[in-house]
Each structure stands twice: as C-alpha cells, then as structure tokens.
C-alpha atoms as a PDB file:
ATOM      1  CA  UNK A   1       0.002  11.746 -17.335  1.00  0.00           C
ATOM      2  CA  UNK A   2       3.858  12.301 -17.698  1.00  0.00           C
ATOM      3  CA  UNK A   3       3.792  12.806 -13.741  1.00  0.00           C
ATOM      4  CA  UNK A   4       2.695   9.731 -13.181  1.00  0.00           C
ATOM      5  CA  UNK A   5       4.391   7.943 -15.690  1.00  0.00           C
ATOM      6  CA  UNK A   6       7.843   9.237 -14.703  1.00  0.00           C
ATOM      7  CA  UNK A   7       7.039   8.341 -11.151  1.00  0.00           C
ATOM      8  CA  UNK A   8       6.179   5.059 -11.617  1.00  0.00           C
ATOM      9  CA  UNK A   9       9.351   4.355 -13.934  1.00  0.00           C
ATOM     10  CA  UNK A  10      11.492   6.082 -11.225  1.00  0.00           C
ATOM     11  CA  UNK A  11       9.579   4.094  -8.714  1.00  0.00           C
ATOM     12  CA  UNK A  12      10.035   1.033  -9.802  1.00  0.00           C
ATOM     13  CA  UNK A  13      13.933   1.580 -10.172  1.00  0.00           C
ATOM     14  CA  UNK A  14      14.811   3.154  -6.963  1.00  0.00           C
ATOM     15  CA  UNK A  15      12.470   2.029  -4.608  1.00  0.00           C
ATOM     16  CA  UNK A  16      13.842  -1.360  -5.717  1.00  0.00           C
ATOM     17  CA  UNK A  17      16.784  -0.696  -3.637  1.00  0.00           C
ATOM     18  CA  UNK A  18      15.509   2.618  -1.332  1.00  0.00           C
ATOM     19  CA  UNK A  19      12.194   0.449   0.106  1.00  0.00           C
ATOM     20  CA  UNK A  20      13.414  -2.782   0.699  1.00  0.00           C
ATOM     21  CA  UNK A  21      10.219  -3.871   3.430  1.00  0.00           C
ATOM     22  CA  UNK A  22      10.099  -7.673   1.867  1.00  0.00           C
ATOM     23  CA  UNK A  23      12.197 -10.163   0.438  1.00  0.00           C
ATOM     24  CA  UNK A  24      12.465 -10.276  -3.078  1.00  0.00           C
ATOM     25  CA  UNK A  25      11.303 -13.428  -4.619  1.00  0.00           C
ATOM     26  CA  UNK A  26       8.477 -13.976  -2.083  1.00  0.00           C
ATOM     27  CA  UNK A  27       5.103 -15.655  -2.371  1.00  0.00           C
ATOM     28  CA  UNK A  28       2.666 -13.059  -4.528  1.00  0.00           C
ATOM     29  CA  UNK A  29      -0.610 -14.153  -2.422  1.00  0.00           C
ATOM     30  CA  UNK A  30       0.486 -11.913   0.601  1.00  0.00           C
ATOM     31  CA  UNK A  31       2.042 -14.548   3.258  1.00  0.00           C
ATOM     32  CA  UNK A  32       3.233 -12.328   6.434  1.00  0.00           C
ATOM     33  CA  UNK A  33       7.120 -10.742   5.791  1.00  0.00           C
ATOM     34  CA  UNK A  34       9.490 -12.686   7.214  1.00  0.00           C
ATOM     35  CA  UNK A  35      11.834  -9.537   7.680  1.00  0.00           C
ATOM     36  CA  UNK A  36      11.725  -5.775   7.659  1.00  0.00           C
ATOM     37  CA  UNK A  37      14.871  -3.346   6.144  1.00  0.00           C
ATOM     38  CA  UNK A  38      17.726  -5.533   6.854  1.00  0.00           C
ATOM     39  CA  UNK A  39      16.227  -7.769   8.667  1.00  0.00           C
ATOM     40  CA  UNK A  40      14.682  -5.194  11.320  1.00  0.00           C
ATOM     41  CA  UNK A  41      11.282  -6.181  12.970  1.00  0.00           C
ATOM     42  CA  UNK A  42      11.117  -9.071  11.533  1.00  0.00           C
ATOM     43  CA  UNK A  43       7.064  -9.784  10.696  1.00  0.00           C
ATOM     44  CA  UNK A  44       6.436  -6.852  12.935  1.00  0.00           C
ATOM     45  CA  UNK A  45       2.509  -6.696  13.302  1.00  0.00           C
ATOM     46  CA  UNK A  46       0.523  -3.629  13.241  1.00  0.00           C
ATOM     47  CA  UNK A  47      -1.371  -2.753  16.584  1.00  0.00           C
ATOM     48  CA  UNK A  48      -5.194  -3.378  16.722  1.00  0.00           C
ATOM     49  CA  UNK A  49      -5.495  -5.451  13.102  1.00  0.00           C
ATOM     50  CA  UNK A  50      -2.192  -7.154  13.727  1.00  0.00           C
ATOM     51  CA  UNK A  51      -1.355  -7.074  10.205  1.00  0.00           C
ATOM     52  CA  UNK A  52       1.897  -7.802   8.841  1.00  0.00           C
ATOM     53  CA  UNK A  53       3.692  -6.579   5.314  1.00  0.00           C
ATOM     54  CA  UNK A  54       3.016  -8.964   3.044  1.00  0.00           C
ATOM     55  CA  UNK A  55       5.785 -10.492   1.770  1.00  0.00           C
ATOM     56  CA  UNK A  56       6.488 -10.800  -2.213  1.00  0.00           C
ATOM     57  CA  UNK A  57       4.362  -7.268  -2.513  1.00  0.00           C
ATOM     58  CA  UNK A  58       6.467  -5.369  -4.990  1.00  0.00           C
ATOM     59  CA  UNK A  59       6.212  -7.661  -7.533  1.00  0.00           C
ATOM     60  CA  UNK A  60       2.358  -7.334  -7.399  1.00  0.00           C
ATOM     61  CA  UNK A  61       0.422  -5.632 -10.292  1.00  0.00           C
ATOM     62  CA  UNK A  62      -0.399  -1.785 -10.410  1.00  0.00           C
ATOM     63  CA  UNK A  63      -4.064  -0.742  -9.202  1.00  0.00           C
ATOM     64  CA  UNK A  64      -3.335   2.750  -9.666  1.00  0.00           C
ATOM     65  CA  UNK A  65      -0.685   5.454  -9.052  1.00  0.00           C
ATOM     66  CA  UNK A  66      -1.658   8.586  -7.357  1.00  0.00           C
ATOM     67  CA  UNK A  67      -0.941  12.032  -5.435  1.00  0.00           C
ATOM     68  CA  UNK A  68      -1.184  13.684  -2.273  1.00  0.00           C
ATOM     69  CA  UNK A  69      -1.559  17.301  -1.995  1.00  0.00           C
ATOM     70  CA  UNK A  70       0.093  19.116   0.244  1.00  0.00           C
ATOM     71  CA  UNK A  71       0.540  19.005   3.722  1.00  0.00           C
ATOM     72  CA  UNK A  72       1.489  15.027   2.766  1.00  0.00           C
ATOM     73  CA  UNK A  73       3.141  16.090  -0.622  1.00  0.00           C
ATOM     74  CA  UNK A  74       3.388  12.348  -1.752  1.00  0.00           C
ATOM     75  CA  UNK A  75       3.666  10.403  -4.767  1.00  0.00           C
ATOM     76  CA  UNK A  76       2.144   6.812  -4.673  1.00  0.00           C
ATOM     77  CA  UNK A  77       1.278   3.365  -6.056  1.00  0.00           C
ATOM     78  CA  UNK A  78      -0.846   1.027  -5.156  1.00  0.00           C
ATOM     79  CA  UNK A  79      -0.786  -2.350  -5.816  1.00  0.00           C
ATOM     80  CA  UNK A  80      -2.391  -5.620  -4.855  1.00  0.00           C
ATOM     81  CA  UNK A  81      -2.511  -9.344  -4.961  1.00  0.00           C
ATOM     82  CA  UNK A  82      -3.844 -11.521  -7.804  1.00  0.00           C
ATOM     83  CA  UNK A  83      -7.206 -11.535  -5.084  1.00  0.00           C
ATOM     84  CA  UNK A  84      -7.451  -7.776  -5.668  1.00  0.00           C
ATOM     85  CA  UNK A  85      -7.187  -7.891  -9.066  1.00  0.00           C
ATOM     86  CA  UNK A  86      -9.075  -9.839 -10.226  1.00  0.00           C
ATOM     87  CA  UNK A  87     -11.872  -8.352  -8.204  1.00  0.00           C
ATOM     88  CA  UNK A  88     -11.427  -4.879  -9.295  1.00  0.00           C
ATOM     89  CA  UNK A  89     -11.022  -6.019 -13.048  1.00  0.00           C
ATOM     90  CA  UNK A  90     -14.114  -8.243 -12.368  1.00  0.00           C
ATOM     91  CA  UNK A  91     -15.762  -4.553 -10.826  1.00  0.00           C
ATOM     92  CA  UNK A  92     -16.824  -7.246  -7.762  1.00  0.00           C
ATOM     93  CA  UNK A  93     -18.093  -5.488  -4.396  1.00  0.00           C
ATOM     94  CA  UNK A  94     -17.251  -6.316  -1.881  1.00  0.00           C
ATOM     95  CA  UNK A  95     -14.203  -7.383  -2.251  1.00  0.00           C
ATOM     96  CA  UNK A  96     -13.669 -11.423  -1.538  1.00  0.00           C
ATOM     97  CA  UNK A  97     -12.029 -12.276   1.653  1.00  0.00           C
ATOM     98  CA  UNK A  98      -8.087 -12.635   0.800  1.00  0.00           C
ATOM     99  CA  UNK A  99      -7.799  -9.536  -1.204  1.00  0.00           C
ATOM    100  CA  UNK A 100      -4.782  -7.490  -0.120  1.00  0.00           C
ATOM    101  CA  UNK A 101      -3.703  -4.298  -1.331  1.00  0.00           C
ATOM    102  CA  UNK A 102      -0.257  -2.219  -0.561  1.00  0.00           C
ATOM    103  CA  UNK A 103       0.244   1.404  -1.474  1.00  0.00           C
ATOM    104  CA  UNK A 104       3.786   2.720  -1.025  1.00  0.00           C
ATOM    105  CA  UNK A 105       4.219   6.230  -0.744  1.00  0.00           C
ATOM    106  CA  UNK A 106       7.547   8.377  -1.488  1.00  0.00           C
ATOM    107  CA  UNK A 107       7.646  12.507  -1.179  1.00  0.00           C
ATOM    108  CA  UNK A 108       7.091  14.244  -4.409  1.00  0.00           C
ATOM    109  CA  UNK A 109      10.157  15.112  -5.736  1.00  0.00           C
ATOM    110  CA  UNK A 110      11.064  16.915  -8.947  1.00  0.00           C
ATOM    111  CA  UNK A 111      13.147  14.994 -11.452  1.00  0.00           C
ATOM    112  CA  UNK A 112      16.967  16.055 -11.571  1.00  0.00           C
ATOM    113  CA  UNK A 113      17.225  14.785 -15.102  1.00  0.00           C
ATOM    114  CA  UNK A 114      14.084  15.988 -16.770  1.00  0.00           C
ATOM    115  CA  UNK A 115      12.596  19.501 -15.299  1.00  0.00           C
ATOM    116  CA  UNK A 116       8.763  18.951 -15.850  1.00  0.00           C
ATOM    117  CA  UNK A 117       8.286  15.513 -14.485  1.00  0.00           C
ATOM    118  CA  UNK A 118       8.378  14.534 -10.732  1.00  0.00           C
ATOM    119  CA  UNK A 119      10.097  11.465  -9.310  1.00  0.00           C
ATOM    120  CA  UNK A 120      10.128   9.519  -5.764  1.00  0.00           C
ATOM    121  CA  UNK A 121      12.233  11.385  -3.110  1.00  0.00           C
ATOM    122  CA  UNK A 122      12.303   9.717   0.431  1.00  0.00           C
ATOM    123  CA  UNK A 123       9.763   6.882   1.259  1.00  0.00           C
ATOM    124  CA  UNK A 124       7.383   7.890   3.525  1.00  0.00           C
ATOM    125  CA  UNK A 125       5.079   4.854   4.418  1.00  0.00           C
ATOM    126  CA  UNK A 126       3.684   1.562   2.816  1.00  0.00           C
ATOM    127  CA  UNK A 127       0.327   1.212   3.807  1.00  0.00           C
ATOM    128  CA  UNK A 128      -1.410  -1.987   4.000  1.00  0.00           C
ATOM    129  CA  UNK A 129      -5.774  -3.717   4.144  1.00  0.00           C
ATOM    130  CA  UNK A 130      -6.526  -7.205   4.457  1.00  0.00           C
ATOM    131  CA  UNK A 131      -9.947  -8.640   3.319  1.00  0.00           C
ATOM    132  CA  UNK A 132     -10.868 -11.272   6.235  1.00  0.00           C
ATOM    133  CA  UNK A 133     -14.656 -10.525   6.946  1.00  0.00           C
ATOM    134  CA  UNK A 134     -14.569 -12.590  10.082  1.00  0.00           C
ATOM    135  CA  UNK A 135     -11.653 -11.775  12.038  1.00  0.00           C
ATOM    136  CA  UNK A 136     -12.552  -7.625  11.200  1.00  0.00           C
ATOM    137  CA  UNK A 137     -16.344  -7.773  11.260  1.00  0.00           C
ATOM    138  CA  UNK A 138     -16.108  -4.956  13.489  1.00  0.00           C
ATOM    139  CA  UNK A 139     -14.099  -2.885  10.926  1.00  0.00           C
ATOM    140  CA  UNK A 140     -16.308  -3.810   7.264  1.00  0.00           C
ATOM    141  CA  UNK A 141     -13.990  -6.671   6.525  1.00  0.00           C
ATOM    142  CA  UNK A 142     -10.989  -5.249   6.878  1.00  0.00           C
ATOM    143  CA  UNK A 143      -7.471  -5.059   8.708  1.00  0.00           C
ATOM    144  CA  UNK A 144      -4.911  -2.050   8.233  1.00  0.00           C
ATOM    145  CA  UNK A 145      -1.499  -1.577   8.687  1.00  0.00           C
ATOM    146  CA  UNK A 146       0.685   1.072   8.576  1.00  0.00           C
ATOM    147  CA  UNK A 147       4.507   0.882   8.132  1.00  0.00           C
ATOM    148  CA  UNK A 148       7.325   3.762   8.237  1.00  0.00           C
ATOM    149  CA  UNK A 149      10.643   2.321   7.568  1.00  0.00           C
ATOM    150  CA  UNK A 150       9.691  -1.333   8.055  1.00  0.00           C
ATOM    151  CA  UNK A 151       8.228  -0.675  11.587  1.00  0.00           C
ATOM    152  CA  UNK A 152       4.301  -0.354  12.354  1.00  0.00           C
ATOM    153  CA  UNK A 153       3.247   2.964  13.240  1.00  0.00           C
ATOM    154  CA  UNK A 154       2.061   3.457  16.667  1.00  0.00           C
ATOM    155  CA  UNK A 155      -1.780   2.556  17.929  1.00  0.00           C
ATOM    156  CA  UNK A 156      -3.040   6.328  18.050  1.00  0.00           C
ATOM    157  CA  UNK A 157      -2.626   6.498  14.204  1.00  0.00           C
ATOM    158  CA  UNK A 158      -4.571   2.823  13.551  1.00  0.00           C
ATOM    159  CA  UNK A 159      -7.157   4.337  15.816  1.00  0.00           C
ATOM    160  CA  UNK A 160      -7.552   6.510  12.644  1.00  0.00           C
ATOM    161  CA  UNK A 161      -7.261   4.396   9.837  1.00  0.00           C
ATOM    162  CA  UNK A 162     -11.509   2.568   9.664  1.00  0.00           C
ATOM    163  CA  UNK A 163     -13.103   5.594  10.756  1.00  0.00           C
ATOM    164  CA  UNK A 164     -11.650   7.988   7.692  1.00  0.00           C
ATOM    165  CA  UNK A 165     -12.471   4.606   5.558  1.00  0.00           C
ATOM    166  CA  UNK A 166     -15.864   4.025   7.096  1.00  0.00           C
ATOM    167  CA  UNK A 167     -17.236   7.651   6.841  1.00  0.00           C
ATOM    168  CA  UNK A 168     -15.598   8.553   2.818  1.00  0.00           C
ATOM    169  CA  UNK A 169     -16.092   5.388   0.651  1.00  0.00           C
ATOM    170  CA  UNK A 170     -18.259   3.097   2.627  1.00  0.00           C
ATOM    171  CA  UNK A 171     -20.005   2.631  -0.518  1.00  0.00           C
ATOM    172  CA  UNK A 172     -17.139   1.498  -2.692  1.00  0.00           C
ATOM    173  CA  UNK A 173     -15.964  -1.761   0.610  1.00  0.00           C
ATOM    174  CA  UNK A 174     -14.314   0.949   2.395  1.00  0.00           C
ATOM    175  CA  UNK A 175     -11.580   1.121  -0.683  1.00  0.00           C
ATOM    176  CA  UNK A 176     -10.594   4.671  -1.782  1.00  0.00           C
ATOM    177  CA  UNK A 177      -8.762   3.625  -4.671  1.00  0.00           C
ATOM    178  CA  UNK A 178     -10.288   2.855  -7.953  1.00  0.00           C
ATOM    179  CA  UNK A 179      -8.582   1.118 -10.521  1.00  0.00           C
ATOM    180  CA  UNK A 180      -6.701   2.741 -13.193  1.00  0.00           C
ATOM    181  CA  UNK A 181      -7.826   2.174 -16.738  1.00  0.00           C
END
C-alpha cells in the first residue's frame, strides 16, 4: 500500500506541472481539450473513435491507482468524471452513456527521498474511453483514445485498443479497472 500511496502523493505534485494535457480550471464533465502541452495539437482527436482529452480531467476523482509489470514498467491512476463515479460507486453495468474515464501513466520510478517507496518518473501516456452507445455500437459503447505527450497515438495502436477490451473484461462493459475501496 505505501507504493501506491507514495505514487499517488508524488503524482499529484509533479504531474501537476510534468503532464500538463488540459487546462487547469476546466469543465469536470469531460468537454473536448481546448489545447495540448503548451498549446500543441490543440483538441487533437484520436484516429478511428475521434476522441479528444477531456478537458478539466485532473481534477477528477480517483477510481483506482495501479501497476504495470514489466516490459511497460508503469505506475498509474485512473480517474473519471462525476458519470463514472457515480456508476461504479452505484456498482451499475453497463456503464450510462457519458461516463468518461482517464488513466495517466508515468514509468515506475524509485523515490530519491525515501528508498522503499516508488514515485512517477517520465509520463508515458494518458489513456482515454468514452461511454456513447450510439456513435460506438460497433465497439460495446465505447470510444478510446490514446495520447503520448499531448498528441494521439497513431491508428495501428487504436486498431488494438477494443479487441484486448472486448476479449478480457467483456463481462465487466469492457472496463478493466475496478474501483478501489
């Protein structure tokens, strides 16, 4: 638990200022970014789902933290909008059209200050789904995006993103994380 806890604390400090994907201040409801890292790619849309980084996002509640084992080596948190949360603290399934959840993702990093707990290193990705049941019938309900440094990853890797969803946790809407008690 320390892990975790130390990562989140650090995470919430210095990704404040190392991830900067949406304005501060934002709406919390998940409105399209208006801007990327300094302004870069402004609203910049994934490819196939077409979704955008929501903008307001780090000021959204915790659904969980977790870790990637190696080769990805990542520390992460997930969040999501009031939609989200209320559904997962409600234990509803599926989840109701509008819920949006974010997980930002940092390499795992030991802690300079404190030798048994890890921290946030470099950001890696923020990753993004969109509950709209009509516009991705085709994909359970839901849109992805993927975002390295503001900018959405290339087409190849949303090819991948409903098919690993589809096949491991089709039973749970498609949504690998739970939330944390």
């Amino acid at each position: 638990m320390r892990l975790f806890t130390s990562a989140l604390l650090a995470a919430g400090a210095w990704a404040a200022t190392a991830l900067t994907l949406a304005p501060a201040g934002a709406s919390a409801e998940g409105a399209p970014a208006k801007g990327g890292p300094n302004g870069a790619n402004a609203g910049a849309a994934s490819p196939i789902y077409g979704v955008t980084i929501p903008e307001g996002y780090r000021a959204w509640q915790l659904v969980a933290p977790a870790q990637e084992a190696a080769p990805l080596d990542e520390l992460r948190a997930i969040v999501g909008n009031t939609t989200a949360i209320k559904a997962y603290q409600a234990g509803t399934l599926p989840f109701p059209d509008g819920t949006v959840l974010v997980k930002l993702a940092w390499k795992h990093t030991q802690s300079p200050e404190f030798a048994t707990a890890s921290v946030p290193g470099a950001a890696t990705t923020v990753q993004i789904m969109v509950k709209d049941s009509k516009r991705y019938a085709a994909t359970g309900g839901w849109g992805f995006g993927r975002f390295v440094n503001g900018k959405p990853a290339d087409q190849a890797q949303h090819e991948t993103c409903w098919g690993c969803h589809q096949a491991l946790v089709a039973d749970r809407d498609y949504v690998f994380t739970r939330y944390a008690p």
